[in-house]
C-alpha atoms as a PDB file:
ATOM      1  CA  UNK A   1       0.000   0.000   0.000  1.00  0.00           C
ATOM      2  CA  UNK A   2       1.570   3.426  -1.036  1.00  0.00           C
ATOM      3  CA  UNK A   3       1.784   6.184   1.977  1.00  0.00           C
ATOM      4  CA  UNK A   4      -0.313   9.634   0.658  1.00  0.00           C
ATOM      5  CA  UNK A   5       0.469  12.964   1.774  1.00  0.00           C
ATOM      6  CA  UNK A   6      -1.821  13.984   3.623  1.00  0.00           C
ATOM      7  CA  UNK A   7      -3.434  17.846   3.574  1.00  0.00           C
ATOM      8  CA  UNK A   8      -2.912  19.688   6.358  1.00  0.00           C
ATOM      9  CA  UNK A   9      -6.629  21.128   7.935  1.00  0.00           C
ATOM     10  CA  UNK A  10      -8.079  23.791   6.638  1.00  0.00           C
ATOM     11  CA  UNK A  11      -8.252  25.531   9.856  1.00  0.00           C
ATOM     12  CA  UNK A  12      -5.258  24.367  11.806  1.00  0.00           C
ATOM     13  CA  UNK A  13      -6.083  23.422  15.295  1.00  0.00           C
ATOM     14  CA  UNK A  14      -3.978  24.688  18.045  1.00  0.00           C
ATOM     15  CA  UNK A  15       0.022  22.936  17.590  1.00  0.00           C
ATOM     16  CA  UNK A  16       1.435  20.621  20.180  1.00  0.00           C
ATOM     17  CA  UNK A  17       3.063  17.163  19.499  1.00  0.00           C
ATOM     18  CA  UNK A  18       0.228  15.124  18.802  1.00  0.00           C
ATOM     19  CA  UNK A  19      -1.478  17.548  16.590  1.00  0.00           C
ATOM     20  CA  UNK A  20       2.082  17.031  14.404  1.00  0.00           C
ATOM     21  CA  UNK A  21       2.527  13.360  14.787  1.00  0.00           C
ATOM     22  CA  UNK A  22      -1.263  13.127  13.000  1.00  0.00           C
ATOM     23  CA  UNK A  23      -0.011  14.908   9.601  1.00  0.00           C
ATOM     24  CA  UNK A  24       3.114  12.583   9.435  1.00  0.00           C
ATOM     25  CA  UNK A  25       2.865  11.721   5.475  1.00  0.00           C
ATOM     26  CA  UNK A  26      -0.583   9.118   6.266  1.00  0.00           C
ATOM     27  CA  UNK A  27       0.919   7.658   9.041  1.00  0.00           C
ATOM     28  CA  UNK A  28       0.335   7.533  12.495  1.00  0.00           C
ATOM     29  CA  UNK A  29       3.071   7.033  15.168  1.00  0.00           C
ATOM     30  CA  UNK A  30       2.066   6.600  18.941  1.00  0.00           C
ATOM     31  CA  UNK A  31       5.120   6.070  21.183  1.00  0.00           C
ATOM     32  CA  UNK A  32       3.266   6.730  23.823  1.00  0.00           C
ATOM     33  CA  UNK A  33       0.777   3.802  23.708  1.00  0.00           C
ATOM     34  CA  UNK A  34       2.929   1.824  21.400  1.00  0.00           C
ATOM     35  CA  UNK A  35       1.259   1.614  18.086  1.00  0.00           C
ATOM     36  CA  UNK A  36       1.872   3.034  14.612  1.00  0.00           C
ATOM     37  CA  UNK A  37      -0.731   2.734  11.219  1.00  0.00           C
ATOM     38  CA  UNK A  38      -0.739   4.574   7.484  1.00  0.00           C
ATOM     39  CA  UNK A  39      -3.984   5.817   6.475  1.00  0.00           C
ATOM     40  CA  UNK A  40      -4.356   5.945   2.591  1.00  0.00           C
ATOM     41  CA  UNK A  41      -5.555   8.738   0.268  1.00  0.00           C
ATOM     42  CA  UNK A  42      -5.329  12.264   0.772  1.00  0.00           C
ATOM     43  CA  UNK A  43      -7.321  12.355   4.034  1.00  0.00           C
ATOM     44  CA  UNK A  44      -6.774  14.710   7.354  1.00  0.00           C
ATOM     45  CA  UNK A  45      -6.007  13.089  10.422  1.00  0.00           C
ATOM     46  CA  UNK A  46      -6.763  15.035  13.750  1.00  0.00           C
ATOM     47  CA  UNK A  47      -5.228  14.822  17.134  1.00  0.00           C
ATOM     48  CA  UNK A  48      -8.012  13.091  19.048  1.00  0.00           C
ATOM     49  CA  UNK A  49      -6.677  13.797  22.494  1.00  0.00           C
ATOM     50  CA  UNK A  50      -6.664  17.377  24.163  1.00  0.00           C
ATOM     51  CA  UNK A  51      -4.002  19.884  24.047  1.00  0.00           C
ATOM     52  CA  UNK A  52      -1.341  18.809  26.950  1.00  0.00           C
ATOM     53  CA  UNK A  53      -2.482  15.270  27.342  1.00  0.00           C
ATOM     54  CA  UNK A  54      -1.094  12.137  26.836  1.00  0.00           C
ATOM     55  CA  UNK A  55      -0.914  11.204  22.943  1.00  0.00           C
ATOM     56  CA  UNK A  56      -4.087   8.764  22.284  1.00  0.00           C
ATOM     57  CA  UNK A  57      -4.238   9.178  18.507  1.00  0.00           C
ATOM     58  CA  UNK A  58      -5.659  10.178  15.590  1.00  0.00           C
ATOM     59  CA  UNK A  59      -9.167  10.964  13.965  1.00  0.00           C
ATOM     60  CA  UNK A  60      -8.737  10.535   9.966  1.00  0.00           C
ATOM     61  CA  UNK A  61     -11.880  12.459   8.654  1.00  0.00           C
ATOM     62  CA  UNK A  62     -13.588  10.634   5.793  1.00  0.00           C
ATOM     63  CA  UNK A  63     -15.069  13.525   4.571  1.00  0.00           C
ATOM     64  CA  UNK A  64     -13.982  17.054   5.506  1.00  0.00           C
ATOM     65  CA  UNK A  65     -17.188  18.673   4.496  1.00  0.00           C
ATOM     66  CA  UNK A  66     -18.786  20.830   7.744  1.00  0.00           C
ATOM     67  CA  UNK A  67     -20.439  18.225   9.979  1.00  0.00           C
ATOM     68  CA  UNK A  68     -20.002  15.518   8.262  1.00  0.00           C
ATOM     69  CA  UNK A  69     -19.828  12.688  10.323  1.00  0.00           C
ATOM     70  CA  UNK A  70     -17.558  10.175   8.999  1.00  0.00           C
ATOM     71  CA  UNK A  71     -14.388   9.115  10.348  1.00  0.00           C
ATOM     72  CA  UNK A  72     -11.885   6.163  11.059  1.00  0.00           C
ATOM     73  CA  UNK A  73     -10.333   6.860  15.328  1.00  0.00           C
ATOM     74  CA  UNK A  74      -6.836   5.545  15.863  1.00  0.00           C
ATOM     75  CA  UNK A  75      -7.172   5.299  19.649  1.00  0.00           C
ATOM     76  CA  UNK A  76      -4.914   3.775  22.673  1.00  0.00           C
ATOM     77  CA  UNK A  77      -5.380   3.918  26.482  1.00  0.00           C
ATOM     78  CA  UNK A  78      -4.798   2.377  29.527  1.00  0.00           C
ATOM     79  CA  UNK A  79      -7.195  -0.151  30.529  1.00  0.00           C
ATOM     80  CA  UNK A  80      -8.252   1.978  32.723  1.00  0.00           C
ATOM     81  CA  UNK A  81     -12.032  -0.287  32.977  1.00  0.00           C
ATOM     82  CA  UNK A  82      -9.843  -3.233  34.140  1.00  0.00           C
ATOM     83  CA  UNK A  83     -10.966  -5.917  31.463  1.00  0.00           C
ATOM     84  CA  UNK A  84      -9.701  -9.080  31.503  1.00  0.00           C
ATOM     85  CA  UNK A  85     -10.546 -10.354  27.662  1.00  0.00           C
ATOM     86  CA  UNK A  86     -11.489  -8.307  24.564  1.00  0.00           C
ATOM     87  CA  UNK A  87     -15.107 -10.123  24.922  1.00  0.00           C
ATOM     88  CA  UNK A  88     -15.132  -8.001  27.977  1.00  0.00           C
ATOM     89  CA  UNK A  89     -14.346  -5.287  26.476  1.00  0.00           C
ATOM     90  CA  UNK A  90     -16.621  -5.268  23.827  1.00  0.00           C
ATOM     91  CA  UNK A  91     -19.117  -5.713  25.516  1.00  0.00           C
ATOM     92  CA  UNK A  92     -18.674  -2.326  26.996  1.00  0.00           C
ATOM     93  CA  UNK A  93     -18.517  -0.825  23.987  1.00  0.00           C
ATOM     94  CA  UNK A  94     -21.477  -2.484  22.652  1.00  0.00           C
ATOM     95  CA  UNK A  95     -23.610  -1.787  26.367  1.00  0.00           C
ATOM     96  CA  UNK A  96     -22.349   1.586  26.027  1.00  0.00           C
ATOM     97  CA  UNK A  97     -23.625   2.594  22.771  1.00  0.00           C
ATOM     98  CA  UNK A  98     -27.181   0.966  23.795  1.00  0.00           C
ATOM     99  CA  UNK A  99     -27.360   3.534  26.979  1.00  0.00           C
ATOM    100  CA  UNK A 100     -26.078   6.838  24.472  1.00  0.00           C
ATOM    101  CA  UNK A 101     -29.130   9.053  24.940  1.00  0.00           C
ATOM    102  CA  UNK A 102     -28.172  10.733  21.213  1.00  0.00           C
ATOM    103  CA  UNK A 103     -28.944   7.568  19.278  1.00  0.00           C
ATOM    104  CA  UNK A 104     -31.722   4.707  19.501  1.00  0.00           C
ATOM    105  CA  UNK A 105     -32.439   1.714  16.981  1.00  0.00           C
ATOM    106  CA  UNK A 106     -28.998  -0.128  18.071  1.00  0.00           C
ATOM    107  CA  UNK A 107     -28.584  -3.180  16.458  1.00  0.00           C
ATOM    108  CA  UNK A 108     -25.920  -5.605  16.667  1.00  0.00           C
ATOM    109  CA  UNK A 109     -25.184  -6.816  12.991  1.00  0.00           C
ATOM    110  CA  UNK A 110     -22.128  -8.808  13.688  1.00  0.00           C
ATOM    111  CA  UNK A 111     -19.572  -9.894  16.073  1.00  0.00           C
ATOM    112  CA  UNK A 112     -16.324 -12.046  15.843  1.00  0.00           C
ATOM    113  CA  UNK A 113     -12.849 -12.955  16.783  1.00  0.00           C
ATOM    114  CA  UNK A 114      -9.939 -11.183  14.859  1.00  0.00           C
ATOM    115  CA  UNK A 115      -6.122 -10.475  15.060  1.00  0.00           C
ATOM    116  CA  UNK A 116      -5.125  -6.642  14.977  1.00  0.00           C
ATOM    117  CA  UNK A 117      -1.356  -6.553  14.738  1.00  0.00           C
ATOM    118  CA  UNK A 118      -0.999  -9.680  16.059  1.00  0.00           C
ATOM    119  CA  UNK A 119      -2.678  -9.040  19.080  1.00  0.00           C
ATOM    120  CA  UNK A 120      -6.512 -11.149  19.994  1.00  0.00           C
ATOM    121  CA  UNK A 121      -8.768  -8.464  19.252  1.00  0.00           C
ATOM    122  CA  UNK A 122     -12.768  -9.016  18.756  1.00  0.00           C
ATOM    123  CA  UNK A 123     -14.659  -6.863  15.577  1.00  0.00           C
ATOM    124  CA  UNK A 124     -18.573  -5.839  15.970  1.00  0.00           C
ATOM    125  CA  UNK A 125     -20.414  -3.748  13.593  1.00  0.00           C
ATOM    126  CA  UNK A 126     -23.195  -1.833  15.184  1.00  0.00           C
ATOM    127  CA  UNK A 127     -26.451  -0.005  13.232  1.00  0.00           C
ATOM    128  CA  UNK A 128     -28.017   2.972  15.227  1.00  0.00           C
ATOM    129  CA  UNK A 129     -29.863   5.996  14.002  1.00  0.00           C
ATOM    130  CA  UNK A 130     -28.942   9.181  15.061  1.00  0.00           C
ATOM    131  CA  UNK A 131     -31.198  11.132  17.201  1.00  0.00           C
ATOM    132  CA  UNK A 132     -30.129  14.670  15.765  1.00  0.00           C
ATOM    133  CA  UNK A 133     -30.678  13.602  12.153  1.00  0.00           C
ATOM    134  CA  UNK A 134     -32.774  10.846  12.092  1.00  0.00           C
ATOM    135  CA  UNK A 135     -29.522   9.333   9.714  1.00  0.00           C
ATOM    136  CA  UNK A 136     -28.969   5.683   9.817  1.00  0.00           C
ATOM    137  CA  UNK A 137     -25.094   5.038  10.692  1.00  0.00           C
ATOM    138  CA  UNK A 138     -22.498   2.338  11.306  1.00  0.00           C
ATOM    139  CA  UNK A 139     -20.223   2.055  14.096  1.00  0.00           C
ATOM    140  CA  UNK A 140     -17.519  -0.721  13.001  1.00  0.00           C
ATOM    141  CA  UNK A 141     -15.264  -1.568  15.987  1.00  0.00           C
ATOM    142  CA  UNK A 142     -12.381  -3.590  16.859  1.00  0.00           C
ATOM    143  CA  UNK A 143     -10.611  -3.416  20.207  1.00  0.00           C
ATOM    144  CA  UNK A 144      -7.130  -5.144  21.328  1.00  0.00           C
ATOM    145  CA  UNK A 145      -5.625  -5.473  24.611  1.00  0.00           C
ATOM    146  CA  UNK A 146      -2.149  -5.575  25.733  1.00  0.00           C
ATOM    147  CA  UNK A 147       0.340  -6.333  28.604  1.00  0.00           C
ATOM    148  CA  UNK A 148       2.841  -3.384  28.445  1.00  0.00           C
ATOM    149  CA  UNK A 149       3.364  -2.422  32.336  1.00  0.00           C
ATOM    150  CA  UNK A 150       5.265  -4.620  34.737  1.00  0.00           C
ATOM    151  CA  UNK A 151       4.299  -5.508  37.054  1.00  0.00           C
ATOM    152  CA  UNK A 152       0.631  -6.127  36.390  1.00  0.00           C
ATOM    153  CA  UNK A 153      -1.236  -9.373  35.755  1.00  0.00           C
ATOM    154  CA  UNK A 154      -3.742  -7.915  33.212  1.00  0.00           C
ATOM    155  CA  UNK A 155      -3.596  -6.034  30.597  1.00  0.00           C
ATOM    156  CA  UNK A 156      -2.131  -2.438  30.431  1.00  0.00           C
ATOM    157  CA  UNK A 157      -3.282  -1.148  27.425  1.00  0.00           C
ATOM    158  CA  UNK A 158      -6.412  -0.674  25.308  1.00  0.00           C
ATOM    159  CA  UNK A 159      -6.420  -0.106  21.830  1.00  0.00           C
ATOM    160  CA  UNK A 160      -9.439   1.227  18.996  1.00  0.00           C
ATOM    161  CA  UNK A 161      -9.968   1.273  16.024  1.00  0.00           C
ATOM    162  CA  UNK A 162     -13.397   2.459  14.902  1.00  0.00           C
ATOM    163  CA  UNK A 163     -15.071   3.299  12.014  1.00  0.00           C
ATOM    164  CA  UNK A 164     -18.698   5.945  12.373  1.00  0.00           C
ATOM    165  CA  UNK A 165     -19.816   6.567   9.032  1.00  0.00           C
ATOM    166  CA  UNK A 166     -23.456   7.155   7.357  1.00  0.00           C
ATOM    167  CA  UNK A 167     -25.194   3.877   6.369  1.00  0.00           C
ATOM    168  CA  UNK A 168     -24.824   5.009   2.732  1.00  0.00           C
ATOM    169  CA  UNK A 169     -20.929   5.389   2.320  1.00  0.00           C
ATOM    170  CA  UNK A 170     -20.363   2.510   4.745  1.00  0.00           C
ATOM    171  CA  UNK A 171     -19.312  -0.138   1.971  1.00  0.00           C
ATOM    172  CA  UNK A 172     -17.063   2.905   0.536  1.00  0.00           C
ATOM    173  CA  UNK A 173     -15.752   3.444   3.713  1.00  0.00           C
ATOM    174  CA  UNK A 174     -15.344   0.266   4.712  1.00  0.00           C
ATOM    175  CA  UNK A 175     -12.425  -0.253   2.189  1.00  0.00           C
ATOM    176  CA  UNK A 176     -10.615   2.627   3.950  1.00  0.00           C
ATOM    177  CA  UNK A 177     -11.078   0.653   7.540  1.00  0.00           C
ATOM    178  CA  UNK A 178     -10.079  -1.991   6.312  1.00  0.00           C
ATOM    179  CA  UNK A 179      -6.829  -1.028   4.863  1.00  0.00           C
ATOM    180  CA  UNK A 180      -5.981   1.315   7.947  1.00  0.00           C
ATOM    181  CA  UNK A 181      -6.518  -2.219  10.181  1.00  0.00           C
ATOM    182  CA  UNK A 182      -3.834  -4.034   7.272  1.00  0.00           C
ATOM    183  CA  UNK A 183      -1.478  -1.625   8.211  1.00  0.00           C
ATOM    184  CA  UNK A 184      -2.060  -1.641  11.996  1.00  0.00           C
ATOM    185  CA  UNK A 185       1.044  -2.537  14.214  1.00  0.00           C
ATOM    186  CA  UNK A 186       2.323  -2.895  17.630  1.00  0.00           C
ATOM    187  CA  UNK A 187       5.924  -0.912  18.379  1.00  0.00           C
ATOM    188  CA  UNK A 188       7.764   0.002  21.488  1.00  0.00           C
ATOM    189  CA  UNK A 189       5.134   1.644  24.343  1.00  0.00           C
ATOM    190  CA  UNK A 190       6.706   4.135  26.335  1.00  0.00           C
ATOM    191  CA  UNK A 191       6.210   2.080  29.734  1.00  0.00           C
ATOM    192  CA  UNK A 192       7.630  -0.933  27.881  1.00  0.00           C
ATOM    193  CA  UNK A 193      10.283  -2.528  30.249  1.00  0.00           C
END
């Protein structure tokens, strides 16, 4: 898969080291959490963490047109909920979307087993309307955990990668996700031992 350049944003968000680590030449770099992932085409990508925090990731937009709500989230955390599988943890996803007040018809479409990077990692794909527009959208989700901190018996880290698009461009879309997830790897974490 070739890299793209990617555009900078049209209105350039306030600067700090995440914000610059996002417009890396389609290619995302997290030292911090320990994971790295190109992004094809000539998309944006948009820190997804606040100024002066901790480096989670990267939004790619989809579609840069005003409030347009279509976008692929690079995410990391620590597993800060505790789980001890990634069925556990998508289940919170999934039991969290169910109790969002902004949305209502949630239905599960699918749900299975996968590898991201090489680490276990479960998919689901989630259909929900949206409150606001009455829009039918996809959430397409797959979540990883991983032992980075010693000591600890669990896992230390969570990672996302989710896809919120319309219902319409989700097949379109999909081929995006699903090259992003190719690319997808584990590197050195910063707490790594």
């Amino acid at each position: 898969m070739a890299q793209a350049r990617v555009q900078p944003p049209k209105e350039a968000p306030q600067t700090d080291e995440t914000t610059l680590r996002c417009k890396d030449a389609g290619k995302v770099v997290n030292d911090y959490y320990g994971f790295t992932a190109l992004f094809p085409g000539s998309l944006h990508a948009y820190p997804d963490s606040p100024i002066d925090m901790t480096d989670h990731g990267c939004v790619v937009s989809l579609d840069d047109t005003a409030g347009s709500d279509r976008s692929i989230d690079l995410f990391a955390a620590y597993n800060a909920a505790l789980d001890d599988t990634v069925r556990q943890a998508t289940d919170e996803r999934i039991d969290g979307m169910t109790h969002d007040e902004t949305i209502d018809h949630v239905i599960l479409v699918s749900r299975r087993a996968m590898s991201l990077g090489g680490l276990k990692a479960e998919r689901s794909v989630i259909r929900y309307r949206d409150k606001s527009t009455g829009r039918p959208h996809v959430s397409d989700v797959v979540i990883a955990l991983r032992h980075i901190v010693k000591p600890s018996d669990g896992f230390s880290h969570t990672y996302t990668v989710s896809l919120t698009t319309t219902e319409e461009a989700y097949e379109g879309d999909r081929v995006t996700f699903e090259a992003i997830l190719a690319s997808w790897r584990t590197i050195r974490a910063e707490d790594s031992p």
